[in-house]
N, C-alpha and C. Protein backbone atom coordinates (compact mmCIF):
# COMPACT_ATOMS: atom_id res chain seq x y z
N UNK A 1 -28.10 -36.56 61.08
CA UNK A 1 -28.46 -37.40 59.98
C UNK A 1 -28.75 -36.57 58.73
N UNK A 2 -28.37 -37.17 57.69
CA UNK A 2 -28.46 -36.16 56.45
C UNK A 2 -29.89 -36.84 56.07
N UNK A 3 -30.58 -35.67 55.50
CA UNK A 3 -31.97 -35.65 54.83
C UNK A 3 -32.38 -36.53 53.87
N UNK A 4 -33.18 -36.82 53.29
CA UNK A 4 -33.55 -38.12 52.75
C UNK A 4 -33.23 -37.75 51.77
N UNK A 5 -33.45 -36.46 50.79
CA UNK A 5 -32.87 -36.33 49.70
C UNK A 5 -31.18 -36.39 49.19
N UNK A 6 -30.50 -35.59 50.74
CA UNK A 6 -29.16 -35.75 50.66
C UNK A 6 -28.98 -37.60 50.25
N UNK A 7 -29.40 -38.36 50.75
CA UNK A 7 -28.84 -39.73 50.95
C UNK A 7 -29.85 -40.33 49.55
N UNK A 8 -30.34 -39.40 48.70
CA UNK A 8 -31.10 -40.17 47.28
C UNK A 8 -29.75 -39.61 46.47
N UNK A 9 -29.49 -37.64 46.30
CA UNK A 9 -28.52 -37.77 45.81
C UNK A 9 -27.36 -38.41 45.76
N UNK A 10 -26.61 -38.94 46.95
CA UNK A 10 -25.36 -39.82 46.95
C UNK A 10 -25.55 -41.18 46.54
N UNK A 11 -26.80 -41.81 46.64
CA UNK A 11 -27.39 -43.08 46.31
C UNK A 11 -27.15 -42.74 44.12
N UNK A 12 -28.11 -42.02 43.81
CA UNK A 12 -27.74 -41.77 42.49
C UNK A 12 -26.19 -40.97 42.61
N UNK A 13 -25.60 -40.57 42.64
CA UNK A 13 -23.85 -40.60 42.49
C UNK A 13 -23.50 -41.55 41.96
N UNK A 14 -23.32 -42.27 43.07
CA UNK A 14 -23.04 -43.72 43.23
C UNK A 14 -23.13 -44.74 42.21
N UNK A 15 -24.75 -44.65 41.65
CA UNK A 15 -25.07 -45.49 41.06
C UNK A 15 -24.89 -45.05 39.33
N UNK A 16 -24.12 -44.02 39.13
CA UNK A 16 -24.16 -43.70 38.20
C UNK A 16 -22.24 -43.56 37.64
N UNK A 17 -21.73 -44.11 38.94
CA UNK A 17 -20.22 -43.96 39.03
C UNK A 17 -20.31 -45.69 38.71
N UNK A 18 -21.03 -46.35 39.14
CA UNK A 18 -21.37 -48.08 38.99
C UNK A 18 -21.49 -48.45 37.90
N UNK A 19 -21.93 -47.49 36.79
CA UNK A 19 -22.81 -47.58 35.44
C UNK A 19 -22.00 -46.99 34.94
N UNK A 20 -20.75 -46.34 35.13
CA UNK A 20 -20.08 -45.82 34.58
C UNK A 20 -18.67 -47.00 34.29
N UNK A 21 -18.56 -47.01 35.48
CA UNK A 21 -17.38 -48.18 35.97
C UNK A 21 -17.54 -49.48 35.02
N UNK A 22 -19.04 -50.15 35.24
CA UNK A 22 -19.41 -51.23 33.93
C UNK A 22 -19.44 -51.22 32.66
N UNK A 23 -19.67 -49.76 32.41
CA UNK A 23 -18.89 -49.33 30.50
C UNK A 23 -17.78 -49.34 30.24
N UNK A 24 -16.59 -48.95 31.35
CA UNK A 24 -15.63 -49.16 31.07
C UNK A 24 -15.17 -50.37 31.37
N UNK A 25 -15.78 -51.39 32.14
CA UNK A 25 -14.78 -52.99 31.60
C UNK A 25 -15.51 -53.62 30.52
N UNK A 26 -16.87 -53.12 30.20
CA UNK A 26 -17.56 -53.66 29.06
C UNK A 26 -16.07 -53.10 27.59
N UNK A 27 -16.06 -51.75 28.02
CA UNK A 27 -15.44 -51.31 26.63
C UNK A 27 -13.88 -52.37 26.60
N UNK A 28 -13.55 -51.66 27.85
CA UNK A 28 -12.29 -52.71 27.77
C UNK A 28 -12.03 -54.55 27.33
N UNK A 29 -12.91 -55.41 27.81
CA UNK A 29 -13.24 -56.66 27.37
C UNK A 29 -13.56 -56.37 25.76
N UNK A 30 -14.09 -55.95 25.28
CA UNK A 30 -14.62 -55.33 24.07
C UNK A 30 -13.22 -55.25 23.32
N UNK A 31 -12.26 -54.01 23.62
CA UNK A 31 -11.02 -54.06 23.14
C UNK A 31 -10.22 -55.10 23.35
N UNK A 32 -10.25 -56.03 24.35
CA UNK A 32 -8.97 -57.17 24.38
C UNK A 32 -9.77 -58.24 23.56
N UNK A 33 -11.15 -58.23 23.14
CA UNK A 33 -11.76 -59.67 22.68
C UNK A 33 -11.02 -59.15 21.58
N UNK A 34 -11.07 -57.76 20.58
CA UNK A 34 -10.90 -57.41 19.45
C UNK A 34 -8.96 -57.77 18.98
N UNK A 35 -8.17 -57.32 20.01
CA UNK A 35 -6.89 -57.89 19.95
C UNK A 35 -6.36 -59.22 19.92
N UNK A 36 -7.52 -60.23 20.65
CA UNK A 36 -7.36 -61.63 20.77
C UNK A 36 -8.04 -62.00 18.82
N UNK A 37 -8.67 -62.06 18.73
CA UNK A 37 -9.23 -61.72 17.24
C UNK A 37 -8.32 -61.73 15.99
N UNK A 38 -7.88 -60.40 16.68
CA UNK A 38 -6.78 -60.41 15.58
C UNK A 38 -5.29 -60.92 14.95
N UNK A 39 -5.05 -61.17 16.52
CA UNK A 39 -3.61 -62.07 16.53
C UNK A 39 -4.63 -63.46 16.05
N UNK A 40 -6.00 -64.13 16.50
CA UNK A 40 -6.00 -65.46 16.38
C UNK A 40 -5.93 -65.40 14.90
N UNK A 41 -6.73 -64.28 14.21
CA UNK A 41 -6.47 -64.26 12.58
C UNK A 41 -5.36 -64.21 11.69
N UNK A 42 -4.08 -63.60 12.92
CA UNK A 42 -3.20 -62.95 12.18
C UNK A 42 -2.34 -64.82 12.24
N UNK A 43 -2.82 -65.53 13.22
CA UNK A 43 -2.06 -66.92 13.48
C UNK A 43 -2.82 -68.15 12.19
N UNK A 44 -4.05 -67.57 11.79
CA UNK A 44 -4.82 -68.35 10.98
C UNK A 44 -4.14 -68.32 9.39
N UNK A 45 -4.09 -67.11 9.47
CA UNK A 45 -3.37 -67.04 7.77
C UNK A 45 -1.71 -67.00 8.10
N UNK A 46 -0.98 -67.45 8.73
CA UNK A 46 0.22 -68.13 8.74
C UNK A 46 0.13 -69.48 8.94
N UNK A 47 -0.31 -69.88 9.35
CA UNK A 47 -0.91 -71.62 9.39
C UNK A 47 -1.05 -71.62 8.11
N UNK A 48 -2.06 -70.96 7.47
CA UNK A 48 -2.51 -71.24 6.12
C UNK A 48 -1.63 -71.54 5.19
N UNK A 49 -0.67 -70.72 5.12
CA UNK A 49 0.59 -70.31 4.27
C UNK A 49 1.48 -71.92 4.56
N UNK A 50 1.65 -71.93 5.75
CA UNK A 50 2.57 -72.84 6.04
C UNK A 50 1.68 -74.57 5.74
N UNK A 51 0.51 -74.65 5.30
CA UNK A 51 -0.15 -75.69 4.90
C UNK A 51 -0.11 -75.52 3.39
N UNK A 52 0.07 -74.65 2.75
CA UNK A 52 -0.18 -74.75 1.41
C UNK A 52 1.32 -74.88 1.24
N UNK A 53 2.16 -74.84 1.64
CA UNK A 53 3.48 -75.09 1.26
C UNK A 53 3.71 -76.41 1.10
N UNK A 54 3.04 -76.96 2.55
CA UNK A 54 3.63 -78.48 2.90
C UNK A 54 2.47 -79.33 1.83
N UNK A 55 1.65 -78.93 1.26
CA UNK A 55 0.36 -79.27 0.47
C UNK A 55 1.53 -79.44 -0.90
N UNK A 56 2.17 -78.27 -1.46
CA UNK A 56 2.68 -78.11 -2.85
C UNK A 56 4.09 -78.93 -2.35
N UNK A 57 4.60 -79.28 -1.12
CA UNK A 57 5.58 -80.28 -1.74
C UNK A 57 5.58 -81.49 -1.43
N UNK A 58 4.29 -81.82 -0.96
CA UNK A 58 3.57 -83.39 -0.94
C UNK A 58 3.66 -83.29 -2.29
N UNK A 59 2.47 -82.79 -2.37
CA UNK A 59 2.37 -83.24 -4.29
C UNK A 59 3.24 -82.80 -5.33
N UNK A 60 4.47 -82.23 -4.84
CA UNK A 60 5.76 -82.20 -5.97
C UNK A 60 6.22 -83.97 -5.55
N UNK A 61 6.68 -84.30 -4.52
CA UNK A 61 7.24 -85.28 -3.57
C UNK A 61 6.49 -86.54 -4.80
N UNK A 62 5.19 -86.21 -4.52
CA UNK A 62 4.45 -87.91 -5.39
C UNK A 62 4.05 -87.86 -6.54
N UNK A 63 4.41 -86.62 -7.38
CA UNK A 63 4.69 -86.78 -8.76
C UNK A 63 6.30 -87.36 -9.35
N UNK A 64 7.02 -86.78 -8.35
CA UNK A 64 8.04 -87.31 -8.45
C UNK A 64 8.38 -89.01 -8.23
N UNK A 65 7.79 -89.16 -7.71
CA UNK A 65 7.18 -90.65 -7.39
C UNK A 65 6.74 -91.22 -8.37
N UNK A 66 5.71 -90.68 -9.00
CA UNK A 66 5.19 -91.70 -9.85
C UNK A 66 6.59 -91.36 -11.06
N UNK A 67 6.76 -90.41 -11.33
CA UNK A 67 7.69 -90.55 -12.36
C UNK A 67 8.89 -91.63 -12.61
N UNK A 68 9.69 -91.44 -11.14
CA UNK A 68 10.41 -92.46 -10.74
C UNK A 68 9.99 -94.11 -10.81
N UNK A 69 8.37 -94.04 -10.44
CA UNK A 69 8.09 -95.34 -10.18
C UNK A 69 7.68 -96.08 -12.03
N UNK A 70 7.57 -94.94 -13.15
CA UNK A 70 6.91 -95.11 -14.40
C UNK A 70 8.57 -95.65 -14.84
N UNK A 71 9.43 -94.71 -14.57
CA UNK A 71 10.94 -95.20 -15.11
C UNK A 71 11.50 -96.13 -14.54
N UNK A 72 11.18 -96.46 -13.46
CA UNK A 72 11.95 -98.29 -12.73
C UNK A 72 10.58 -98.78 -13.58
N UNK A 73 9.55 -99.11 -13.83
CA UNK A 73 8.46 -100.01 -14.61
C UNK A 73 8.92 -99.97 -16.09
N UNK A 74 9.08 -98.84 -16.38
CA UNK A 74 9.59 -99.06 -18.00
C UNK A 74 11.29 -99.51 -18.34
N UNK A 75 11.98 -99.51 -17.26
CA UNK A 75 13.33 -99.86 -17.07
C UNK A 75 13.32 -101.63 -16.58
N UNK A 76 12.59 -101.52 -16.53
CA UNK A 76 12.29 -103.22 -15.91
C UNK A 76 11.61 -103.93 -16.89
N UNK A 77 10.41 -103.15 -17.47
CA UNK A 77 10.27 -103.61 -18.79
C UNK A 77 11.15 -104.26 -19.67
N UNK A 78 12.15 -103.06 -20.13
CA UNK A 78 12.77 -103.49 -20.93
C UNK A 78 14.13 -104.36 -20.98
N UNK A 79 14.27 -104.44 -19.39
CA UNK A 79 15.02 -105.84 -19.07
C UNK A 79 14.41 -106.82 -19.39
N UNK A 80 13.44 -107.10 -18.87
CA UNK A 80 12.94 -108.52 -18.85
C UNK A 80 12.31 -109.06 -20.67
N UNK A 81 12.36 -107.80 -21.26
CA UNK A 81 12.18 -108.36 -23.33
C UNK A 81 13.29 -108.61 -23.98
């Protein structure tokens, strides 16, 4: 039987290979949260882009509208005088 100290040193080994082992999936989770992050950001400002587009040709779309709708009103106007 190994000595009580032999079996404290392998006990701390151990427990310090455990504490070692948990920094590295801490670090690692750490690095994939930071990659998930960045693609979700890098997906946020292309959304963005692609909303301000569809934003500027709504409102080209219903100016054009009213324009159209001011020239059938003033075209109808001036039928009916």
């Amino acid at each position: 039987m190994l000595p009580k100290q032999d079996i404290m040193l392998k006990l701390a080994e151990i427990e310090e290979s455990l504490n070692q082992l948990e920094q590295s999936v801490y670090d690692r989770i750490s690095m994939e949260e930071k990659v998930e992050e960045s693609k979700l950001a890098e997906k946020i400002e292309e959304l963005e882009g692609k909303l301000a587009a569809v934003e500027s040709r709504a409102e080209t779309f219903i100016n054009r509208r009213e324009h159209v709708f001011l020239a059938q009103k003033l075209e109808l106007s001036y039928k009916t005088s």
